[in-house]
PDB file of N, CA and C in Angstrom:
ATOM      1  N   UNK A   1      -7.486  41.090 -36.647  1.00  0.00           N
ATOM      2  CA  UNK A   1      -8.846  40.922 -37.076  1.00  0.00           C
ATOM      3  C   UNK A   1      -8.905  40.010 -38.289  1.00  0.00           C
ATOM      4  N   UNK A   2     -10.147  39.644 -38.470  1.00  0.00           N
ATOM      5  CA  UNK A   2     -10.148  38.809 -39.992  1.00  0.00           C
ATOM      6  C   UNK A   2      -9.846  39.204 -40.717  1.00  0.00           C
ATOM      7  N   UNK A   3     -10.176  40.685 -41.038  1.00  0.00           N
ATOM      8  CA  UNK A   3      -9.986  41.527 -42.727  1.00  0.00           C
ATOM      9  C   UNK A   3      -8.328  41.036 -42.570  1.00  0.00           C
ATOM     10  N   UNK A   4      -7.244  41.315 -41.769  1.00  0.00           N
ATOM     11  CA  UNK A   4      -6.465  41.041 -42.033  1.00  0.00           C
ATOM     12  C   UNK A   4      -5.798  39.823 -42.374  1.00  0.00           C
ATOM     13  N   UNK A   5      -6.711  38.520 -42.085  1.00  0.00           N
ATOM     14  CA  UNK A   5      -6.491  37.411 -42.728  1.00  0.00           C
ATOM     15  C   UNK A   5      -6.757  37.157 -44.313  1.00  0.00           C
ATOM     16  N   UNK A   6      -8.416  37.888 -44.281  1.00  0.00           N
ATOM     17  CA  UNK A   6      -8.855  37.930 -45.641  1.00  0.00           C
ATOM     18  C   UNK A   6      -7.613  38.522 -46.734  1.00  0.00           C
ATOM     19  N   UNK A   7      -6.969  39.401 -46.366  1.00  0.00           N
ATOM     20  CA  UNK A   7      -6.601  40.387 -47.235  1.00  0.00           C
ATOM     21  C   UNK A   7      -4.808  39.717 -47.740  1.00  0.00           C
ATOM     22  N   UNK A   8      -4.749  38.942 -46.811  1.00  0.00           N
ATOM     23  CA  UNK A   8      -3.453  37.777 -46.806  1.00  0.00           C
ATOM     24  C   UNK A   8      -3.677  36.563 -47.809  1.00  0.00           C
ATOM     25  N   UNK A   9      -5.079  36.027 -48.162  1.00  0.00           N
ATOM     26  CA  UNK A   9      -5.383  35.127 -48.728  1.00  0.00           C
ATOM     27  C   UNK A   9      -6.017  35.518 -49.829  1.00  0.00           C
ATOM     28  N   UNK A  10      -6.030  37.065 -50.295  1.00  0.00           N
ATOM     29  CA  UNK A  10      -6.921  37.452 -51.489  1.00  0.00           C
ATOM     30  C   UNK A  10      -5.530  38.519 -52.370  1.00  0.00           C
ATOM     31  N   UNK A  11      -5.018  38.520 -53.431  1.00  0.00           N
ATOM     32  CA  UNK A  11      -4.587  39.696 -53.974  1.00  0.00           C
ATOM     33  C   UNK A  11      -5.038  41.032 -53.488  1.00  0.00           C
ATOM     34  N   UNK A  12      -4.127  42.125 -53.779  1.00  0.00           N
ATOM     35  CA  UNK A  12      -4.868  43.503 -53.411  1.00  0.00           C
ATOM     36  C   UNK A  12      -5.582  43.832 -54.448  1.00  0.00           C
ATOM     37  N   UNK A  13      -5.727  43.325 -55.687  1.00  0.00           N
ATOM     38  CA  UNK A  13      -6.121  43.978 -56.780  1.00  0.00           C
ATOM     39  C   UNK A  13      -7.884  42.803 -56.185  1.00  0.00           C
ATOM     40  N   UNK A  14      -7.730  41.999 -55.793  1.00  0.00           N
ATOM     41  CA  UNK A  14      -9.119  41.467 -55.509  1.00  0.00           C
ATOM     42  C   UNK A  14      -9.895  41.670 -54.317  1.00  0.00           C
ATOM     43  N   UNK A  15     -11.008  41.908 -53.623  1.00  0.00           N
ATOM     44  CA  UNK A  15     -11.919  42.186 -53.125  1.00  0.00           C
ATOM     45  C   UNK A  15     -13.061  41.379 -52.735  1.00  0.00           C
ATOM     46  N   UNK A  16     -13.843  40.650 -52.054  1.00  0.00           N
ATOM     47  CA  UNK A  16     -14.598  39.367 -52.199  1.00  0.00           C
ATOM     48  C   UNK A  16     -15.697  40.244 -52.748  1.00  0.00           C
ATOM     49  N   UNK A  17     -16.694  39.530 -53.917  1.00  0.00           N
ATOM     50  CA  UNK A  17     -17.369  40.232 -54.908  1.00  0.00           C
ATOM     51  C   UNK A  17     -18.574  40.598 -54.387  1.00  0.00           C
ATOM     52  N   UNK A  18     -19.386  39.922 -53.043  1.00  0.00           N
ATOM     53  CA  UNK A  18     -20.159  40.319 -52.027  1.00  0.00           C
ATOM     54  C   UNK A  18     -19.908  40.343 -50.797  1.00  0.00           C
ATOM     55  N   UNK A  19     -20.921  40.721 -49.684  1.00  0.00           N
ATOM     56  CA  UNK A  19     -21.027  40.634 -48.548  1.00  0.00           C
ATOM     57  C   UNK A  19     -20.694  39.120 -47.935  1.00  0.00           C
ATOM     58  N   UNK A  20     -20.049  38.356 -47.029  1.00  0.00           N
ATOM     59  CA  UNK A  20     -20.203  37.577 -46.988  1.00  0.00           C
ATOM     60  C   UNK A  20     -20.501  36.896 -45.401  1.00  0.00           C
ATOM     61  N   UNK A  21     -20.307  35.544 -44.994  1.00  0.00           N
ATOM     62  CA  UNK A  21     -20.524  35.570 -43.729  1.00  0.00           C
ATOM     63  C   UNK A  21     -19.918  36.291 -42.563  1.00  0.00           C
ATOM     64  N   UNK A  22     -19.996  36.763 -41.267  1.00  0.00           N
ATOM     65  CA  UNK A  22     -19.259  37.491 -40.394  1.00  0.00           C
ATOM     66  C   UNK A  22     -18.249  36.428 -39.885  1.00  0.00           C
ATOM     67  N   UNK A  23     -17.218  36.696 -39.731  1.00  0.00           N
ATOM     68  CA  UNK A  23     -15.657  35.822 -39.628  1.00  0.00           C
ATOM     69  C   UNK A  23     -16.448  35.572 -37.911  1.00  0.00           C
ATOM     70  N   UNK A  24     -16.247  34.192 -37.683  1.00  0.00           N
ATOM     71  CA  UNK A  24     -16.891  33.776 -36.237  1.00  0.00           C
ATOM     72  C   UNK A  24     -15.544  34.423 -35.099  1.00  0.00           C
ATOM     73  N   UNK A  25     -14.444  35.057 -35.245  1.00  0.00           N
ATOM     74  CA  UNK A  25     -13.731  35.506 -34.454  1.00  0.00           C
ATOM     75  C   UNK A  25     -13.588  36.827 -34.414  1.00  0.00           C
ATOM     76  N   UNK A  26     -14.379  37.351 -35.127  1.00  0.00           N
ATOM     77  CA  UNK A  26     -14.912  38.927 -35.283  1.00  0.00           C
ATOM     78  C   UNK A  26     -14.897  40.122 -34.367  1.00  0.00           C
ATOM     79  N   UNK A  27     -14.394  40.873 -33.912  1.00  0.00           N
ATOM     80  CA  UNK A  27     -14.581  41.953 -32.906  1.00  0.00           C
ATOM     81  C   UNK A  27     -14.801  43.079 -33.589  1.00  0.00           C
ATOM     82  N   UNK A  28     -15.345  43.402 -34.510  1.00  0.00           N
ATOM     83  CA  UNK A  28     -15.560  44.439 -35.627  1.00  0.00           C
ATOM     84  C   UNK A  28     -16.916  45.178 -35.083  1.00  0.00           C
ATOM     85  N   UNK A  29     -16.445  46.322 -34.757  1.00  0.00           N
ATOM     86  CA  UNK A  29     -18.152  46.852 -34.224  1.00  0.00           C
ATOM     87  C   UNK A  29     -17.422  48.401 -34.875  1.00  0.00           C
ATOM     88  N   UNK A  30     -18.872  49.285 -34.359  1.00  0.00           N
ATOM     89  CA  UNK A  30     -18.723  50.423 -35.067  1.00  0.00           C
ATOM     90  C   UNK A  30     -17.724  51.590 -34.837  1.00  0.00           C
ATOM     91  N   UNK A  31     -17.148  51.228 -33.862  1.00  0.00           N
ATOM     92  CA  UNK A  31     -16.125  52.006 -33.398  1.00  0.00           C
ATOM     93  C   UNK A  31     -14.752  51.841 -34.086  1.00  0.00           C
ATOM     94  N   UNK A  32     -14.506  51.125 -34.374  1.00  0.00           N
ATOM     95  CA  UNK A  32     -13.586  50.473 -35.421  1.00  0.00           C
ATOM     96  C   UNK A  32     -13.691  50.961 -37.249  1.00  0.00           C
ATOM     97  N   UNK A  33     -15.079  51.039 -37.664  1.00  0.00           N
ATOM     98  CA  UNK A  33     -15.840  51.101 -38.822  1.00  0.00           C
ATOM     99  C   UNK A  33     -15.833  52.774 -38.959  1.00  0.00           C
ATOM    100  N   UNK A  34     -16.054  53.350 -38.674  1.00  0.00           N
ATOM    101  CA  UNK A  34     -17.068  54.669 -38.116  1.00  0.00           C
ATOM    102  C   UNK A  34     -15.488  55.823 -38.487  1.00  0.00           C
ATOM    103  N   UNK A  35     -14.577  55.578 -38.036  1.00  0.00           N
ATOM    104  CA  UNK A  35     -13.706  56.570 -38.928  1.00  0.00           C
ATOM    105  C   UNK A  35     -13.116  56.458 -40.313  1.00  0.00           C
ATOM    106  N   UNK A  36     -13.385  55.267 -40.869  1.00  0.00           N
ATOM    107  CA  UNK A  36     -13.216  55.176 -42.333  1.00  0.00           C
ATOM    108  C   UNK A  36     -14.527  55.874 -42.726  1.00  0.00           C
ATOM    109  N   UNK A  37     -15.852  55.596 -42.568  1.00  0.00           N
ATOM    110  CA  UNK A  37     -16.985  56.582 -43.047  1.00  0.00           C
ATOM    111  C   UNK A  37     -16.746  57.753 -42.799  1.00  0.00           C
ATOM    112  N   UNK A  38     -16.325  58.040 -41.631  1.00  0.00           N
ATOM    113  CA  UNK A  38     -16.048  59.794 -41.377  1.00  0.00           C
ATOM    114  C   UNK A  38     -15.028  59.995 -41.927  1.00  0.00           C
ATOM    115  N   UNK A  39     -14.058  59.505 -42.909  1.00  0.00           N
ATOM    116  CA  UNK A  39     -12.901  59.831 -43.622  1.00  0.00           C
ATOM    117  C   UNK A  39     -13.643  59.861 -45.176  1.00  0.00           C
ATOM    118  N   UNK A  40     -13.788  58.586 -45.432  1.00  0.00           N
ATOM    119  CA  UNK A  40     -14.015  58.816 -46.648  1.00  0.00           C
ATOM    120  C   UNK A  40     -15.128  59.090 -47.356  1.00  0.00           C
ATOM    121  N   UNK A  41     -16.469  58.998 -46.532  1.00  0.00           N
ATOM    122  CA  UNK A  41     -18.197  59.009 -47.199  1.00  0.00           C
ATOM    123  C   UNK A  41     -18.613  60.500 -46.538  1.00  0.00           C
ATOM    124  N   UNK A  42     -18.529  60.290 -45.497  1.00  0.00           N
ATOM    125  CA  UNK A  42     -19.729  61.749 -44.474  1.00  0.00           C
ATOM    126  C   UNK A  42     -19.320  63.106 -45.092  1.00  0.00           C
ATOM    127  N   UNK A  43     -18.148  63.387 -45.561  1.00  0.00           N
ATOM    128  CA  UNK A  43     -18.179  64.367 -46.608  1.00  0.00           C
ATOM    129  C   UNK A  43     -18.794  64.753 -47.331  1.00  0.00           C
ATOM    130  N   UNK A  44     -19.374  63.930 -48.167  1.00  0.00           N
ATOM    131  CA  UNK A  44     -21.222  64.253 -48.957  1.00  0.00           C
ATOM    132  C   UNK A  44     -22.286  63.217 -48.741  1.00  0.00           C
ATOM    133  N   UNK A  45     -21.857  61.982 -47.539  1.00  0.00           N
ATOM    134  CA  UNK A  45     -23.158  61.238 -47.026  1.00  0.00           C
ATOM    135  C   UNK A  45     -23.579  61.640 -45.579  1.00  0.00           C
ATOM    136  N   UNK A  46     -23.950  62.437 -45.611  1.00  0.00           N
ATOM    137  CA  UNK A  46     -23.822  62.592 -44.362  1.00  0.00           C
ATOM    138  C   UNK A  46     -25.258  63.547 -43.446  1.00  0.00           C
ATOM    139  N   UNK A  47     -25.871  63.645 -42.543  1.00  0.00           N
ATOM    140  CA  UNK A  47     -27.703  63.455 -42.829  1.00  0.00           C
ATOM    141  C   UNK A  47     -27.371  65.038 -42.654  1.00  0.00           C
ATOM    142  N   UNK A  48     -26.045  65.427 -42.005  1.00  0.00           N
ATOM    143  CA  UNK A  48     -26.029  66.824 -41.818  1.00  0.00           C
ATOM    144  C   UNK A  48     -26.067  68.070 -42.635  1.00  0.00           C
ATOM    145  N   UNK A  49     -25.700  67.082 -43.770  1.00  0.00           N
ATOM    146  CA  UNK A  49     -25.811  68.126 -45.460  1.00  0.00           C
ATOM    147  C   UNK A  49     -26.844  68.161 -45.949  1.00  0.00           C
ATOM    148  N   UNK A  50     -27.626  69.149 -46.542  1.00  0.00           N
ATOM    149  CA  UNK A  50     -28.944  69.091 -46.799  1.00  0.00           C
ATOM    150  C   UNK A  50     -29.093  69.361 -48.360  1.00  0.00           C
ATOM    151  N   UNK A  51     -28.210  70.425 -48.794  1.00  0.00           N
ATOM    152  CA  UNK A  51     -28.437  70.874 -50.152  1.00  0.00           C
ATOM    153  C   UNK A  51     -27.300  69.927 -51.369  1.00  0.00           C
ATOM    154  N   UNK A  52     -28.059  69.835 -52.472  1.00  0.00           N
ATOM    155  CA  UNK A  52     -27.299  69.021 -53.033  1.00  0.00           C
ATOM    156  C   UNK A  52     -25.644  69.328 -53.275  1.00  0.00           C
ATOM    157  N   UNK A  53     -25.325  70.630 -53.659  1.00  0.00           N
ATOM    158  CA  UNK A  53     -24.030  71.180 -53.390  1.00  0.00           C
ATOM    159  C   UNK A  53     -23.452  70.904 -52.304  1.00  0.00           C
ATOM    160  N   UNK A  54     -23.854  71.115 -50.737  1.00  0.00           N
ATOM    161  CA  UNK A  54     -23.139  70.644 -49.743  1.00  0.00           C
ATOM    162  C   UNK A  54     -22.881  68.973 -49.862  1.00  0.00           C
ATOM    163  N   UNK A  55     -23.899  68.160 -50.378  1.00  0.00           N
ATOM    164  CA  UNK A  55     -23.953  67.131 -51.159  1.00  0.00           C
ATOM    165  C   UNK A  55     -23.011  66.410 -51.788  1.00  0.00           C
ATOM    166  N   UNK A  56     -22.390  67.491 -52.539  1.00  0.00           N
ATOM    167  CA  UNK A  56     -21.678  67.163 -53.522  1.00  0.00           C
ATOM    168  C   UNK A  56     -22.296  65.802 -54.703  1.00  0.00           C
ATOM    169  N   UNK A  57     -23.997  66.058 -54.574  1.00  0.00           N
ATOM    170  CA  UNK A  57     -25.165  65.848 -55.473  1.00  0.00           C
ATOM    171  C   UNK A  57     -24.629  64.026 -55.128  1.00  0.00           C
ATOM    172  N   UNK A  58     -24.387  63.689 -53.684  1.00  0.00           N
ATOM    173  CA  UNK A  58     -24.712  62.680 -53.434  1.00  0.00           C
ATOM    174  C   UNK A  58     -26.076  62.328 -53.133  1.00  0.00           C
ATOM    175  N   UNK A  59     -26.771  61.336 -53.283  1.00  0.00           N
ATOM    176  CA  UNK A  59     -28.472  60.692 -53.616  1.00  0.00           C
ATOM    177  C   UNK A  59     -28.790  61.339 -51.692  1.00  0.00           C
ATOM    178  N   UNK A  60     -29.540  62.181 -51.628  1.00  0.00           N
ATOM    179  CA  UNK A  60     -30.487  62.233 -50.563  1.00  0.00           C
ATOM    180  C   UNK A  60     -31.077  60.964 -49.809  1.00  0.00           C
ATOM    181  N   UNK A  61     -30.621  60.860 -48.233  1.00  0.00           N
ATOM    182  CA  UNK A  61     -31.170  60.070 -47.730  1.00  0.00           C
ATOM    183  C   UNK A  61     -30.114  58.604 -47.449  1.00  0.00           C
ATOM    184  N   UNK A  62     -29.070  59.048 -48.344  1.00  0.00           N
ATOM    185  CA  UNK A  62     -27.460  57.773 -48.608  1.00  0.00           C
ATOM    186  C   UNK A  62     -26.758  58.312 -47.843  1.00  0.00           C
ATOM    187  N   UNK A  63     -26.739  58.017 -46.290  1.00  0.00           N
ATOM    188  CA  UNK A  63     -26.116  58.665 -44.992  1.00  0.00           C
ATOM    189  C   UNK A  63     -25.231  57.629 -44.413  1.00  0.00           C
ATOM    190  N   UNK A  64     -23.781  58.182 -44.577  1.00  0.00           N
ATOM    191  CA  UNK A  64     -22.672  56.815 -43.874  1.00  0.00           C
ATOM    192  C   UNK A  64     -22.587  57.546 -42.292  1.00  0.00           C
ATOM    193  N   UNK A  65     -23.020  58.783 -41.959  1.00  0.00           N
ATOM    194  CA  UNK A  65     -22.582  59.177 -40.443  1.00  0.00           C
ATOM    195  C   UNK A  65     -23.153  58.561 -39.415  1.00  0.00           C
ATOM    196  N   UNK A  66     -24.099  57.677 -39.191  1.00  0.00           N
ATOM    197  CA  UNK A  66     -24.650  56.879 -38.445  1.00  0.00           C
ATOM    198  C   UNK A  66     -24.203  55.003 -38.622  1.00  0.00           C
ATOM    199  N   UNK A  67     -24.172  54.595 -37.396  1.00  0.00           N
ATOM    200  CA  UNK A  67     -24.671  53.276 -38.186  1.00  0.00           C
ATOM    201  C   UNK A  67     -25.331  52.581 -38.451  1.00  0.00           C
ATOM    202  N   UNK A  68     -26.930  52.872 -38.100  1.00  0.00           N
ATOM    203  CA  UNK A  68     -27.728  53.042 -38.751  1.00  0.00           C
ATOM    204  C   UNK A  68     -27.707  53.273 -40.452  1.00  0.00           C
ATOM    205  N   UNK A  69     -27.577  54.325 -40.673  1.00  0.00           N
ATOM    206  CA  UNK A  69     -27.257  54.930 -42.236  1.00  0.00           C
ATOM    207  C   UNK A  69     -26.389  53.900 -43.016  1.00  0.00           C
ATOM    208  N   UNK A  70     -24.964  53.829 -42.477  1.00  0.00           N
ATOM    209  CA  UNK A  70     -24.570  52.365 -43.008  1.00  0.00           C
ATOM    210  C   UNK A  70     -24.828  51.109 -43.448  1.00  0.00           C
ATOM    211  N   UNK A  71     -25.651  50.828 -42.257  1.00  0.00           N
ATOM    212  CA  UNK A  71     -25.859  49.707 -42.388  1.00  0.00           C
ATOM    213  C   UNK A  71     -27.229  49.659 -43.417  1.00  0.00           C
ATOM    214  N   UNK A  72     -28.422  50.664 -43.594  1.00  0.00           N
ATOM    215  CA  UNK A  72     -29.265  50.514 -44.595  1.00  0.00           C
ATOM    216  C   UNK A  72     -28.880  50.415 -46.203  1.00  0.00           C
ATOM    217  N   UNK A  73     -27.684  50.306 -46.600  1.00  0.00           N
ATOM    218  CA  UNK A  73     -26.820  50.586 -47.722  1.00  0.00           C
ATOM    219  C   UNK A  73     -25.453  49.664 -47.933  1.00  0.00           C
ATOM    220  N   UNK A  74     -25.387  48.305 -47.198  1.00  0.00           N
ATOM    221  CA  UNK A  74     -24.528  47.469 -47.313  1.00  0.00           C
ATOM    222  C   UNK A  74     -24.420  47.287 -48.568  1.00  0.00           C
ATOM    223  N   UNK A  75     -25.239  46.762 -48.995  1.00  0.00           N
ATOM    224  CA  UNK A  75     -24.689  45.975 -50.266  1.00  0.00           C
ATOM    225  C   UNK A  75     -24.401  46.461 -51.586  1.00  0.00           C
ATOM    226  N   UNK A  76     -25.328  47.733 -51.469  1.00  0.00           N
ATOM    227  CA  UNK A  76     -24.896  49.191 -52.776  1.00  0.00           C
ATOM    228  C   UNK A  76     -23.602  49.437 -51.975  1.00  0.00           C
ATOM    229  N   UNK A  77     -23.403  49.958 -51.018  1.00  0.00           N
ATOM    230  CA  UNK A  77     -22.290  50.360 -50.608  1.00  0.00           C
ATOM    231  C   UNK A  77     -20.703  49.833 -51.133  1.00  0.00           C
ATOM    232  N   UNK A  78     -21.128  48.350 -50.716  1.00  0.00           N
ATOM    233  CA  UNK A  78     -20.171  47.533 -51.016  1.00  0.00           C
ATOM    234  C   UNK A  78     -19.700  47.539 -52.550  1.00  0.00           C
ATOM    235  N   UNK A  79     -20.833  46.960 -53.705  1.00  0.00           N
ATOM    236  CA  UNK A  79     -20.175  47.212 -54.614  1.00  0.00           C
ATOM    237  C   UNK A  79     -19.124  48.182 -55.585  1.00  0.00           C
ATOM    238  N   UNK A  80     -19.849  49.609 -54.593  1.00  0.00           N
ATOM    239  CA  UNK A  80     -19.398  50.609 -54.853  1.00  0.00           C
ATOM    240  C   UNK A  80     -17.485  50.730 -54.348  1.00  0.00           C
ATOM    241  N   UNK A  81     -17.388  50.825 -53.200  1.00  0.00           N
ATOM    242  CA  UNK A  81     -16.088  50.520 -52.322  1.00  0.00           C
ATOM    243  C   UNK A  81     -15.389  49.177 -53.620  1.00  0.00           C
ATOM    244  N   UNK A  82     -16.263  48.160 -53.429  1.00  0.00           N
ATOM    245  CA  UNK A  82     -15.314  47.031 -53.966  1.00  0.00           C
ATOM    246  C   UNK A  82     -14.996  46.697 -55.791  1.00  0.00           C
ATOM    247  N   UNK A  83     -15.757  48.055 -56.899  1.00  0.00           N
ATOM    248  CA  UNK A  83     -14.761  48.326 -57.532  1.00  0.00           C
ATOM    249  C   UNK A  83     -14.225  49.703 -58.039  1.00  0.00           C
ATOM    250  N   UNK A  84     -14.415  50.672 -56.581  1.00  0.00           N
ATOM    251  CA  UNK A  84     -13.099  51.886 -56.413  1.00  0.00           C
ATOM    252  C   UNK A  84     -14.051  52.959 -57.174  1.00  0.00           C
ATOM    253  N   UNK A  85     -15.548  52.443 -57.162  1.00  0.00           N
ATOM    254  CA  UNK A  85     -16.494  54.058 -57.557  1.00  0.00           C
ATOM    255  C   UNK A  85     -16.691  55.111 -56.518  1.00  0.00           C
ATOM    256  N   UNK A  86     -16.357  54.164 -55.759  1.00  0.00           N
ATOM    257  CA  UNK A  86     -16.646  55.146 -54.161  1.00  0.00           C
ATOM    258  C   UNK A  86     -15.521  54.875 -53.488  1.00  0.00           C
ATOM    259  N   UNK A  87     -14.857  55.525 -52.595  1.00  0.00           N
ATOM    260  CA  UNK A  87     -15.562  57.268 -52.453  1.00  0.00           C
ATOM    261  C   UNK A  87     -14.658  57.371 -53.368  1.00  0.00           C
ATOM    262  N   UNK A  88     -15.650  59.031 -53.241  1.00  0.00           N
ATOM    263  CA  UNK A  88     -14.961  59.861 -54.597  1.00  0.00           C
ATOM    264  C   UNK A  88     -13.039  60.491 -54.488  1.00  0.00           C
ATOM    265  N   UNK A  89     -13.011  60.271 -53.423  1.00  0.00           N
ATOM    266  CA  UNK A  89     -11.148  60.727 -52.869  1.00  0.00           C
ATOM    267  C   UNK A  89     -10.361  59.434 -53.304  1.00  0.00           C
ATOM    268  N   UNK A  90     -11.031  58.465 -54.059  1.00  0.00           N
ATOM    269  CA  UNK A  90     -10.368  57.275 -54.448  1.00  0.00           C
ATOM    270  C   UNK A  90     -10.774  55.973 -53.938  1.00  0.00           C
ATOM    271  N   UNK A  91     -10.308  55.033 -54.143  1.00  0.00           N
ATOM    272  CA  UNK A  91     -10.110  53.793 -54.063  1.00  0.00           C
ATOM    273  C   UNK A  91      -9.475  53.447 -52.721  1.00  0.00           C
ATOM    274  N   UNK A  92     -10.589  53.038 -51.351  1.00  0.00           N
ATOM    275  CA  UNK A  92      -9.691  52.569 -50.185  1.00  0.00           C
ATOM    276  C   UNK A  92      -9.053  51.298 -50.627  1.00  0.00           C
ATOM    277  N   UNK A  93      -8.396  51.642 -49.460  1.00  0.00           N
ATOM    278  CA  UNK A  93      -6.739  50.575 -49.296  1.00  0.00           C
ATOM    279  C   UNK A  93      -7.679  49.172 -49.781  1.00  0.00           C
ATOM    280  N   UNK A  94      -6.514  48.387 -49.800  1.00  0.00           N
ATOM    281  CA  UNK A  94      -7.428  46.911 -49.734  1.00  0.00           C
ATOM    282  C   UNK A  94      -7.767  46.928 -47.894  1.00  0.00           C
ATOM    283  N   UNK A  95      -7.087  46.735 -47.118  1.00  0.00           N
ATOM    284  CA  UNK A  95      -6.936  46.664 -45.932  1.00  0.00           C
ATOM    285  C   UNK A  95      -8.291  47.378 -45.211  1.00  0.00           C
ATOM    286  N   UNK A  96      -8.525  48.802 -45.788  1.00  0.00           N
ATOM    287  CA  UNK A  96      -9.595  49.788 -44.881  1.00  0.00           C
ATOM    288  C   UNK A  96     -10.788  48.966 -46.013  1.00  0.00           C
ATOM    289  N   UNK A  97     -10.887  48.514 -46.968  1.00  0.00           N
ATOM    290  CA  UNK A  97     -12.034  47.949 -47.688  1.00  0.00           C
ATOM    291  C   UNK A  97     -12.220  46.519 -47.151  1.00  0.00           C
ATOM    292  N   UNK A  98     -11.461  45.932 -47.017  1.00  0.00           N
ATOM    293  CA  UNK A  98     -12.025  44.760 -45.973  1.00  0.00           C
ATOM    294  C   UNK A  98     -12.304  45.054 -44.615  1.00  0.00           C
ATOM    295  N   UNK A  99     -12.114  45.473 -44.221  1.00  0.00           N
ATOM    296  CA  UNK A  99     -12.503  45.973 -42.542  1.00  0.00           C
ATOM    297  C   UNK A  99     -13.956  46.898 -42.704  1.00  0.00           C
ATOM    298  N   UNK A 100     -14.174  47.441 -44.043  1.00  0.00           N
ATOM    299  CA  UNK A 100     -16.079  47.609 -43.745  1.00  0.00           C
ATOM    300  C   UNK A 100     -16.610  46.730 -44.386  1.00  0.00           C
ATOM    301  N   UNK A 101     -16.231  45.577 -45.522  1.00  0.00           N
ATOM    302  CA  UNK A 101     -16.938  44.311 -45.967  1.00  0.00           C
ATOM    303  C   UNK A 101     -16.916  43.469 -44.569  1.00  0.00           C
ATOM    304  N   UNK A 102     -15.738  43.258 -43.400  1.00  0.00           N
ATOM    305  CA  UNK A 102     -16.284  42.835 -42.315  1.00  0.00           C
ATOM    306  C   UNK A 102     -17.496  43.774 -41.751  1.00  0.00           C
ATOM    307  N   UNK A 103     -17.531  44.982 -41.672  1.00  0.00           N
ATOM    308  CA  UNK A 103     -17.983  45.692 -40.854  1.00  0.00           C
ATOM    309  C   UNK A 103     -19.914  44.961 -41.270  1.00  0.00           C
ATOM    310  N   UNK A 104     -19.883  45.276 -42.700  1.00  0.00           N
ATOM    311  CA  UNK A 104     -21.595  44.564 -43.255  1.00  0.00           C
ATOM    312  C   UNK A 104     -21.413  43.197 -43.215  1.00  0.00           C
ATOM    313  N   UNK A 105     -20.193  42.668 -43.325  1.00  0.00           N
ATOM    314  CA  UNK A 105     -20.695  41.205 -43.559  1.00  0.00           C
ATOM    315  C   UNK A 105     -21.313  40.241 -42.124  1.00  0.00           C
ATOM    316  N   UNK A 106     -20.966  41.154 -40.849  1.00  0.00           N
ATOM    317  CA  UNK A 106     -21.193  41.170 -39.669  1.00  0.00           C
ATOM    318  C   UNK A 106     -22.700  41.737 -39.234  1.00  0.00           C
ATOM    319  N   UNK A 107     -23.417  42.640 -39.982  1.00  0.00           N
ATOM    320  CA  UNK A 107     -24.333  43.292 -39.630  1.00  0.00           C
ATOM    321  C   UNK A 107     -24.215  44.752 -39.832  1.00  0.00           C
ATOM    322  N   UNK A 108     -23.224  44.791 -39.581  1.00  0.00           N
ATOM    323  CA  UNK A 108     -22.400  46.457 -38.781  1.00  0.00           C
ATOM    324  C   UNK A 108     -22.953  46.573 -37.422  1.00  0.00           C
ATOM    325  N   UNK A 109     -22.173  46.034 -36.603  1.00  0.00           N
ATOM    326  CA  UNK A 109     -22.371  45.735 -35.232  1.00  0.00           C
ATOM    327  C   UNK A 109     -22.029  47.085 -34.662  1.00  0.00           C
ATOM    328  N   UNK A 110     -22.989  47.409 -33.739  1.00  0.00           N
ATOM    329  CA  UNK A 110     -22.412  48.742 -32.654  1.00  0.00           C
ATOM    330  C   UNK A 110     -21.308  48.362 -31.967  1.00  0.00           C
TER     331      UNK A 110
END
């Protein structure tokens, strides 16, 4: 995939600082995307949690279990992921953080 080109031509300590165009050789759809959110966000983004404790007093309505939900939150999302505020279990790989900057920089394709 691209992320893995990107991530060959960028340090790990660097991250591209926005969203950017979708790599024109792209096969990145949500099936691909969709278990890094269910790993690292749907734990407290997730539309199924209701109370802020189940929450874990993540913002109401900031839902990664859809992609839908994702995709309304690219670009907060992103900054967040790209400098290691989110998620809260740490700092994804460089590798799983370029593969959802493809995932928005694409749309977040089904």
């Amino acid at each position: 995939m691209m992320a893995a080109a990107l991530l060959a031509a960028c340090p790990t300590e660097q991250l591209p600082a926005d969203l950017g165009d979708c790599p024109d050789n792209s096969t990145m759809t949500w099936t691909v995307a969709e278990p890094l959110f269910a790993e690292h966000c749907a734990g407290c983004h997730s539309s199924q949690l209701i109370t802020p404790a189940e929450r874990q007093n993540a913002t109401e309505g900031v839902n990664f279990d859809t992609a839908e939900g994702a995709r309304a939150q690219d670009w907060l999302a992103w900054s967040q992921v790209r400098t290691g505020a989110m998620p809260q279990d740490g700092p994804l790989s460089p590798a799983d953080a370029l593969l959802l900057w493809e995932w928005w920089s694409c749309g977040g394709p089904d």
